[in-house]
Protein backbone atom coordinates (compact mmCIF):
# COMPACT_ATOMS: atom_id res chain seq x y z
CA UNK A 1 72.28 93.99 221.30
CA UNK A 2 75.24 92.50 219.80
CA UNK A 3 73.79 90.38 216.12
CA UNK A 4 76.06 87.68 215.22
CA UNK A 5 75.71 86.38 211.44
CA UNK A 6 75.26 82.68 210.31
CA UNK A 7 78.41 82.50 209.10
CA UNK A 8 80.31 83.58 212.41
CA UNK A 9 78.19 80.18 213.91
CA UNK A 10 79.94 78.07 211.23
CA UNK A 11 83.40 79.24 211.66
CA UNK A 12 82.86 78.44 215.10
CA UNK A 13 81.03 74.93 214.37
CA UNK A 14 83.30 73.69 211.54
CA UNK A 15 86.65 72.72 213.25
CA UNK A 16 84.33 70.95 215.75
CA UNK A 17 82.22 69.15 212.93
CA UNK A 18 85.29 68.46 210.75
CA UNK A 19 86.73 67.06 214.15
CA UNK A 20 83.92 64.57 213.96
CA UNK A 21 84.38 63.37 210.49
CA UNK A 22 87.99 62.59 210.95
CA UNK A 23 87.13 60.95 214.66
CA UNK A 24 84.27 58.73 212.44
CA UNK A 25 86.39 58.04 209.55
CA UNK A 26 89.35 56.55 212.00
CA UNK A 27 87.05 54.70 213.68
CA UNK A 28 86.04 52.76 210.38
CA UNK A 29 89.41 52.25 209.46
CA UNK A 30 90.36 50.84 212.62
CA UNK A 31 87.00 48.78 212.09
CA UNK A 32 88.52 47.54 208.06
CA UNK A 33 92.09 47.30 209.65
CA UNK A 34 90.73 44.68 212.27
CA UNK A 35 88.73 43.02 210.28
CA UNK A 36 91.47 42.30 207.91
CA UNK A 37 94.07 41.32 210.92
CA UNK A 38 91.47 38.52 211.58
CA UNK A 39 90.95 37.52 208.34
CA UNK A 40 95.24 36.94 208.59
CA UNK A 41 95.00 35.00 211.94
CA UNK A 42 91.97 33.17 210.33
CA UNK A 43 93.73 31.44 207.40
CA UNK A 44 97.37 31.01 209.35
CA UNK A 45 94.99 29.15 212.71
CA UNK A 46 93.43 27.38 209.77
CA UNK A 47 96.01 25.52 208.37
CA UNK A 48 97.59 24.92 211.57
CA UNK A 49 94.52 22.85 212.40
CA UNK A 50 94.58 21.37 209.19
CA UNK A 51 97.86 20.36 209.88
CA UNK A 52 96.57 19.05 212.52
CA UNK A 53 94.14 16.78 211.36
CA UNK A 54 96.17 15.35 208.73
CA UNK A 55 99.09 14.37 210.97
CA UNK A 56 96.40 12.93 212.95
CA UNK A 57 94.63 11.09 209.89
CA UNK A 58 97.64 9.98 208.58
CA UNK A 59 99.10 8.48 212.03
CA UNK A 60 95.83 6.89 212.67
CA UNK A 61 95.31 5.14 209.00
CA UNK A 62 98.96 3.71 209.13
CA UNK A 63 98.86 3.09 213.03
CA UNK A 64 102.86 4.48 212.67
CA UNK A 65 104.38 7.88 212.88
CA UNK A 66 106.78 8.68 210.01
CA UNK A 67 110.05 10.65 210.52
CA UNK A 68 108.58 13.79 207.72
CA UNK A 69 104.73 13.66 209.09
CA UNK A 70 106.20 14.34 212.54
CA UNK A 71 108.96 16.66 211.12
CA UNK A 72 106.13 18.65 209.91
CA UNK A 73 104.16 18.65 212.37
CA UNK A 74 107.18 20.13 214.89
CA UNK A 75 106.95 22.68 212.96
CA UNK A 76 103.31 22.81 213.02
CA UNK A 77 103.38 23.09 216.84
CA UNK A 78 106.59 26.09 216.81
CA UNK A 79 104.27 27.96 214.73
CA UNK A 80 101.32 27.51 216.61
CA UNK A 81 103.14 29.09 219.38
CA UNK A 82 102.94 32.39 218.06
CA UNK A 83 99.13 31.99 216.77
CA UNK A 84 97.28 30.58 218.90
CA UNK A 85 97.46 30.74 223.39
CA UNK A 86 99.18 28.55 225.43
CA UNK A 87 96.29 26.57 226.14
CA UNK A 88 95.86 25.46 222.58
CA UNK A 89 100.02 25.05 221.78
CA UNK A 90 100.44 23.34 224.54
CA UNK A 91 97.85 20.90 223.79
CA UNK A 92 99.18 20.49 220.50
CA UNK A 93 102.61 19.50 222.01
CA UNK A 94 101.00 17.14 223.66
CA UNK A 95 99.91 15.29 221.01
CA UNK A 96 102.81 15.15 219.33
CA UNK A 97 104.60 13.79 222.54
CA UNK A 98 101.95 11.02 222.34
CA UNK A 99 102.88 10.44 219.22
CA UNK A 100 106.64 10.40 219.66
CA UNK A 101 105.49 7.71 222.33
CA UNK A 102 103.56 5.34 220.47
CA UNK A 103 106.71 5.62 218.02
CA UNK A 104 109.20 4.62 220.35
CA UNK A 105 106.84 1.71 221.54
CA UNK A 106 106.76 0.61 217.96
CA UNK A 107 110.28 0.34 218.17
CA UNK A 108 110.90 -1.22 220.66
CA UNK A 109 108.33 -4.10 219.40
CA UNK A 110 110.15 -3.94 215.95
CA UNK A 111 113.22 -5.44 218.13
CA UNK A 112 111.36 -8.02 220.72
CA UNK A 113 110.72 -11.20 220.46
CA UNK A 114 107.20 -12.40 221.91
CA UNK A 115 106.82 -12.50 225.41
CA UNK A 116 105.95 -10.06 228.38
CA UNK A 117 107.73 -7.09 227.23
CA UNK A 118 106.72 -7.10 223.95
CA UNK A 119 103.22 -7.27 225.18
CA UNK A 120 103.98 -4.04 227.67
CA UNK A 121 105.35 -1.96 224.49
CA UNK A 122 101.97 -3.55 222.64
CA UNK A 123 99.44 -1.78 225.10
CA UNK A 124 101.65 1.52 225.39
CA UNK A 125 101.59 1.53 221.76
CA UNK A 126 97.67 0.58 221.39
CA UNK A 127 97.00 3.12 224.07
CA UNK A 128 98.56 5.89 222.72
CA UNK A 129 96.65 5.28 219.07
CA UNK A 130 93.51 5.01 221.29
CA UNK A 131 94.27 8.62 222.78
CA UNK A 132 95.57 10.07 219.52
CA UNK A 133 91.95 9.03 217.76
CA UNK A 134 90.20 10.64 220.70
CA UNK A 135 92.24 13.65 219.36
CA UNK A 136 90.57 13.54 215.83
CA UNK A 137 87.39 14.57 217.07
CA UNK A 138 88.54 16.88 220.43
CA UNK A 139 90.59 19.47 217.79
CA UNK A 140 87.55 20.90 216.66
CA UNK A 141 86.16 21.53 220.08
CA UNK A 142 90.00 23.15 221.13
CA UNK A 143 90.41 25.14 217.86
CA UNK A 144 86.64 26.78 217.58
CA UNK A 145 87.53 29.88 219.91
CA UNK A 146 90.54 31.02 217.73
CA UNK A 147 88.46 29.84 214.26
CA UNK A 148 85.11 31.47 215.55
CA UNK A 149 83.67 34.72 213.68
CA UNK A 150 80.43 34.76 216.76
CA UNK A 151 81.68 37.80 218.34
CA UNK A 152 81.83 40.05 214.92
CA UNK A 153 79.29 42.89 214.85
């Protein structure tokens, strides 16, 4: 009968177990590499809604848009379109449209005397600061799927 030593088992064992090692060891690096990708995307979402809620806080304590709030927060909204999914960028242009809106139909009252189409440019305005304030509180609701950790092991 042919007798094999221990020795011929771990020559034939070893390129198989280092195998492992390296396969487990790349694993947690991939595991540390994602980790620290999401950490990234973390902070660069966060200050986009930051961003976010101060345009909104400012605009809604002065009931006016100002030419460098929304100036930043264009730029707010181009960057979000790399950062976050349509879904969320769009929505974020569309409160800045609103607010471009309620701008114009401050305006417009800025040059009307009373009457029936100041009053029109009145509401528009009123009702665009209604929907913008609806905004403060709906941002957190849109931005907690790209802010969210829940799905970390």
């Amino acid at each position: 009968m042919f007798d094999l030593h221990w020795t011929e088992y771990l020559k034939a064992l070893g390129p198989t177990l280092i195998a492992g090692i390296v396969a487990y060891v790349a694993w947690q690096q991939w595991r540390v590499n994602r980790a620290a990708l999401r950490e990234k995307l973390f902070d660069r979402r966060w200050d986009i809604f930051n961003e976010t809620q101060a345009f909104l806080s400012t605009t809604l304590s002065g009931g006016k848009v100002h030419d460098d709030d929304l100036a930043r927060y264009s730029d707010t909204c181009q960057r979000a379109r790399f950062l976050l999914g349509k879904d969320l960028s769009d929505y974020l242009e569309k409160i800045r449209t609103h607010a471009i809106t309620m701008r114009m139909h401050r305006m417009k009252i800025e040059g009307l005397e009373p009457g029936e189409e100041r009053s029109k440019h009145i509401h528009g305005e009123y009702d665009e600061l209604r929907w913008l304030t609806d905004q403060l509180g709906a941002t957190f609701k849109k931005f907690m799927p790209y802010l969210s950790f829940s799905d970390i092991e």
